[in-house]
Protein backbone atom coordinates (compact mmCIF):
# COMPACT_ATOMS: atom_id res chain seq x y z
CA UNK A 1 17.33 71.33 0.73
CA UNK A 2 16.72 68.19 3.22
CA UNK A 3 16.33 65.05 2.34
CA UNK A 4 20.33 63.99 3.08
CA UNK A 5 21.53 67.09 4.84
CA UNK A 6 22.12 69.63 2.66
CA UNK A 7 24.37 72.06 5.27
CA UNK A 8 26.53 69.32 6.04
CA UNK A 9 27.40 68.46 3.17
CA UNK A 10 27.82 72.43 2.11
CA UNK A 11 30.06 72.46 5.44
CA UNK A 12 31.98 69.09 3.86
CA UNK A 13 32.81 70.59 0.73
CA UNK A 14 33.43 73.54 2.48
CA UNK A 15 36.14 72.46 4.44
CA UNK A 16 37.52 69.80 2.00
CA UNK A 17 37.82 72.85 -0.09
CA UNK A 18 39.93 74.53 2.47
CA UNK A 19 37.92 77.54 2.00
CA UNK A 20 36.55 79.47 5.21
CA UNK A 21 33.15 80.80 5.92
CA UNK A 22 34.50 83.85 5.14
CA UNK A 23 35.81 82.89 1.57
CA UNK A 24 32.79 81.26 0.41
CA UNK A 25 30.56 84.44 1.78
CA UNK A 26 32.88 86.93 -0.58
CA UNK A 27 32.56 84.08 -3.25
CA UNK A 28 28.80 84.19 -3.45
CA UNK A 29 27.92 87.51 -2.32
CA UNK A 30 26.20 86.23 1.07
CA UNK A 31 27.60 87.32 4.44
CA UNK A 32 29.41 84.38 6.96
CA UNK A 33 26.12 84.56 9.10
CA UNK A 34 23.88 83.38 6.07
CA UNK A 35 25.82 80.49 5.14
CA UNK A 36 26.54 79.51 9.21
CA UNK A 37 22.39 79.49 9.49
CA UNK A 38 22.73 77.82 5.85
CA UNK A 39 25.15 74.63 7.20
CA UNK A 40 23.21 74.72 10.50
CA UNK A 41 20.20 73.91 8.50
CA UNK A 42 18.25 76.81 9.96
CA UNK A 43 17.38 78.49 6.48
CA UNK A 44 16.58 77.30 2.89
CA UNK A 45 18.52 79.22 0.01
CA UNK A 46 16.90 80.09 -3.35
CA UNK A 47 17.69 77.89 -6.38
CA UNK A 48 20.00 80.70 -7.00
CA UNK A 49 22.25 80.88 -4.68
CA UNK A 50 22.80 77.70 -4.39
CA UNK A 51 23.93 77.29 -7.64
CA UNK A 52 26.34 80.08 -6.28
CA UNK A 53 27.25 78.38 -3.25
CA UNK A 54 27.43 74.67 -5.54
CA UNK A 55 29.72 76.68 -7.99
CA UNK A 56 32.05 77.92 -5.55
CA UNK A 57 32.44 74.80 -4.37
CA UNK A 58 33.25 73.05 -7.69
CA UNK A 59 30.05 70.76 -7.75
CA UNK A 60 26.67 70.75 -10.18
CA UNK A 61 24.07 71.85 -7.79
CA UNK A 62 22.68 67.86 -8.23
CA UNK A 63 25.37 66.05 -7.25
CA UNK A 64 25.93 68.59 -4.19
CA UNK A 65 24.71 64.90 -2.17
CA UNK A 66 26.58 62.79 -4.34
CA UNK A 67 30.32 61.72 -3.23
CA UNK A 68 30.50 59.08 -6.12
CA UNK A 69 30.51 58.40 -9.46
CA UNK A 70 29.57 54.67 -10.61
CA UNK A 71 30.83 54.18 -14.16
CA UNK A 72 28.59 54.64 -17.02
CA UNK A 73 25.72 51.57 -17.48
CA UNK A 74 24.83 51.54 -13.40
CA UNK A 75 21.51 51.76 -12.49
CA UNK A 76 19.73 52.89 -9.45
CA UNK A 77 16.36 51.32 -8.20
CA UNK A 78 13.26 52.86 -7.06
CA UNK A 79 13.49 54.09 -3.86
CA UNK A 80 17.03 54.77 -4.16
CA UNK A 81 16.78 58.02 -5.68
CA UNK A 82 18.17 61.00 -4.06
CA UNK A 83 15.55 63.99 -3.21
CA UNK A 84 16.68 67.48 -2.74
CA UNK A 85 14.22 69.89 -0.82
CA UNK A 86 15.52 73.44 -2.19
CA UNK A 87 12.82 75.04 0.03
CA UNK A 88 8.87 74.29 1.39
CA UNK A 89 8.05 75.38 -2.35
CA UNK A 90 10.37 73.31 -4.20
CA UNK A 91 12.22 69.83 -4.42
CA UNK A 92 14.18 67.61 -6.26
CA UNK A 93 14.52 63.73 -7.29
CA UNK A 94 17.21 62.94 -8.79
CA UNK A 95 16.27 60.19 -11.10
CA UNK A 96 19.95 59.74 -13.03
CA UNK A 97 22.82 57.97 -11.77
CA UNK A 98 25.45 60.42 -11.45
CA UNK A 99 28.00 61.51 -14.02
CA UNK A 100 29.33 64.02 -16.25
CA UNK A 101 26.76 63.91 -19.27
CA UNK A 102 23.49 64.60 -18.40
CA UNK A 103 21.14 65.00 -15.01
CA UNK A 104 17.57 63.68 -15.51
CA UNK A 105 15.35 64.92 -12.82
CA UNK A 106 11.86 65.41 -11.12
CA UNK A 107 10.86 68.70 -10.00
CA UNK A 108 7.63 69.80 -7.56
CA UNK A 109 6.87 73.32 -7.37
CA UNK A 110 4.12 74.03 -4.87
CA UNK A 111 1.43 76.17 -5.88
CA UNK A 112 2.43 79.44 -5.69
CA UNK A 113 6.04 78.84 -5.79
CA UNK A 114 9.17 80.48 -8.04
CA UNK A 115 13.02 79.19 -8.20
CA UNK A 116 13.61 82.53 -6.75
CA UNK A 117 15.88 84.76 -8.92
CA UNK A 118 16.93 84.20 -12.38
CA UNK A 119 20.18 82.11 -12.45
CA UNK A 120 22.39 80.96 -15.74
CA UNK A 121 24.72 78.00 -15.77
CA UNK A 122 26.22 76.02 -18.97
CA UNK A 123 24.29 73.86 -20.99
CA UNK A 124 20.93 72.95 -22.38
CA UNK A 125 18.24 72.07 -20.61
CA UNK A 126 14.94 69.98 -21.77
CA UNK A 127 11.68 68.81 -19.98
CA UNK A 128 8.23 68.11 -19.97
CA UNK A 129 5.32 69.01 -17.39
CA UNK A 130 3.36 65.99 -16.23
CA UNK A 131 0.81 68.23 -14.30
CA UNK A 132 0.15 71.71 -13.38
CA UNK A 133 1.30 74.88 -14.87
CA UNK A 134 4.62 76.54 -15.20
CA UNK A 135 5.65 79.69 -16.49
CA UNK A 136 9.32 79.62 -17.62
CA UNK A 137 11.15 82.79 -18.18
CA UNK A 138 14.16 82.16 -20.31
CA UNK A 139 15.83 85.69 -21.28
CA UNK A 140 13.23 88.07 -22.68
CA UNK A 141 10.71 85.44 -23.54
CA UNK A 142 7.90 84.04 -21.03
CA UNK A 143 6.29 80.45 -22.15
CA UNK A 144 3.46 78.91 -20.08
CA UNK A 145 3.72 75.33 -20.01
CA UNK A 146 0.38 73.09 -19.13
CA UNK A 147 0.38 69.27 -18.71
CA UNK A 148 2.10 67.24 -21.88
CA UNK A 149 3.83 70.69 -22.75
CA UNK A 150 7.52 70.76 -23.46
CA UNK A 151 10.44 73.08 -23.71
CA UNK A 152 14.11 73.61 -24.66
CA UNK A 153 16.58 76.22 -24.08
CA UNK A 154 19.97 77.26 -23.51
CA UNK A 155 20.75 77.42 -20.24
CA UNK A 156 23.48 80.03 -20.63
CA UNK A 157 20.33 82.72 -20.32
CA UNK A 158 18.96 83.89 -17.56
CA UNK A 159 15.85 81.78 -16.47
CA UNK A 160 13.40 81.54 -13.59
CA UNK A 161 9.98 79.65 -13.03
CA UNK A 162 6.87 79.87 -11.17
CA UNK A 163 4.26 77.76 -10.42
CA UNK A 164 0.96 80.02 -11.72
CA UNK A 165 -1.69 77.18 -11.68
CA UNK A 166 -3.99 75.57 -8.98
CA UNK A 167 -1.80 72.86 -6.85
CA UNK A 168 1.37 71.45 -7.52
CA UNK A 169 3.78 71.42 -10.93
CA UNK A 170 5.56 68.40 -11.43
CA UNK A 171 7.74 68.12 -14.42
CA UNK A 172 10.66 65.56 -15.57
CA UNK A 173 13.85 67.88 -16.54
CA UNK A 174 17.43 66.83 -18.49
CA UNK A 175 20.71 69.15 -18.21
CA UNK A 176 23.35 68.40 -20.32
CA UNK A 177 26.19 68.52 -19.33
CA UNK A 178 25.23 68.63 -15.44
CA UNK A 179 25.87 72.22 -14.96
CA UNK A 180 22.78 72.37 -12.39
């Protein structure tokens, strides 16, 4: 993740948390080296584990930037948007203002690209792909989504995606609550 320094940020949160290297490696199943290179900016996690790394640290993997909370009815402008770069495959913009309801997001997925593992985390999630094809796995099931296709699922199951189309996915996503 670039965009506004994702490692540190992760090394803010870190410390704020009072937790070591050392803790947050046992935490997340990652050795101290891995999150070092991680804060240093030297590696990109999978989607993941940084969920992981976001839930050790108390935070929804989208407001991982975010150090406030306007109250409910602000607004942000274009251009103001935050943009998370989870790796070269995949980023973020973070369309909502933050808060404790719901995330509404834009996702690119490079061709070729995946989330990485499977991950679970409360909530539901909902979206739609605006171009490209996806294929979501969501527990046991696999559903290939084209342009103007939609989906909704728990997001208490395991679920991955991949990018199995010619260029770039781009989809607009809602979690509630923020669990991401």
């Amino acid at each position: 993740m670039e965009g506004d320094n994702l490692g540190e940020q992760l090394r803010h949160l870190r410390v704020e948390k009072r937790l070591t290297l050392r803790a947050l490696a046992e935490r997340v199943d990652k050795s101290e080296s891995y999150l070092s290179r991680l804060e240093n900016g030297q590696i990109n996690p999978t989607l993941g584990t940084l969920k992981r790394i976001a839930d050790a640290l108390g935070r929804p993997l989208v407001h991982l930037l975010e150090n406030d909370f306007p109250p409910l009815g602000a607004m942000k402008k274009k251009g103001e948007h935050r943009r998370l770069v989870v790796s070269p495959e995949l980023e973020y913009e973070i369309l909502s203002v933050p808060n404790h309801q719901v995330t509404l997001f834009k996702g690119v997925l490079r061709e070729g690209g995946t989330s990485g593992e499977a991950y679970r985390h409360q909530g539901v999630e909902t979206g739609i792909v605006l171009k490209g094809t996806i294929k979501i796995t969501v527990g046991n099931k696999e559903f290939l989504l084209k342009e103007g296709d939609s989906i909704t699922y728990r997001s208490e199951e395991l679920h991955h995606f991949e990018n199995v189309g010619k260029g770039d996915v781009i989809w607009i996503w809602a979690v509630s609550p923020p669990t991401f």
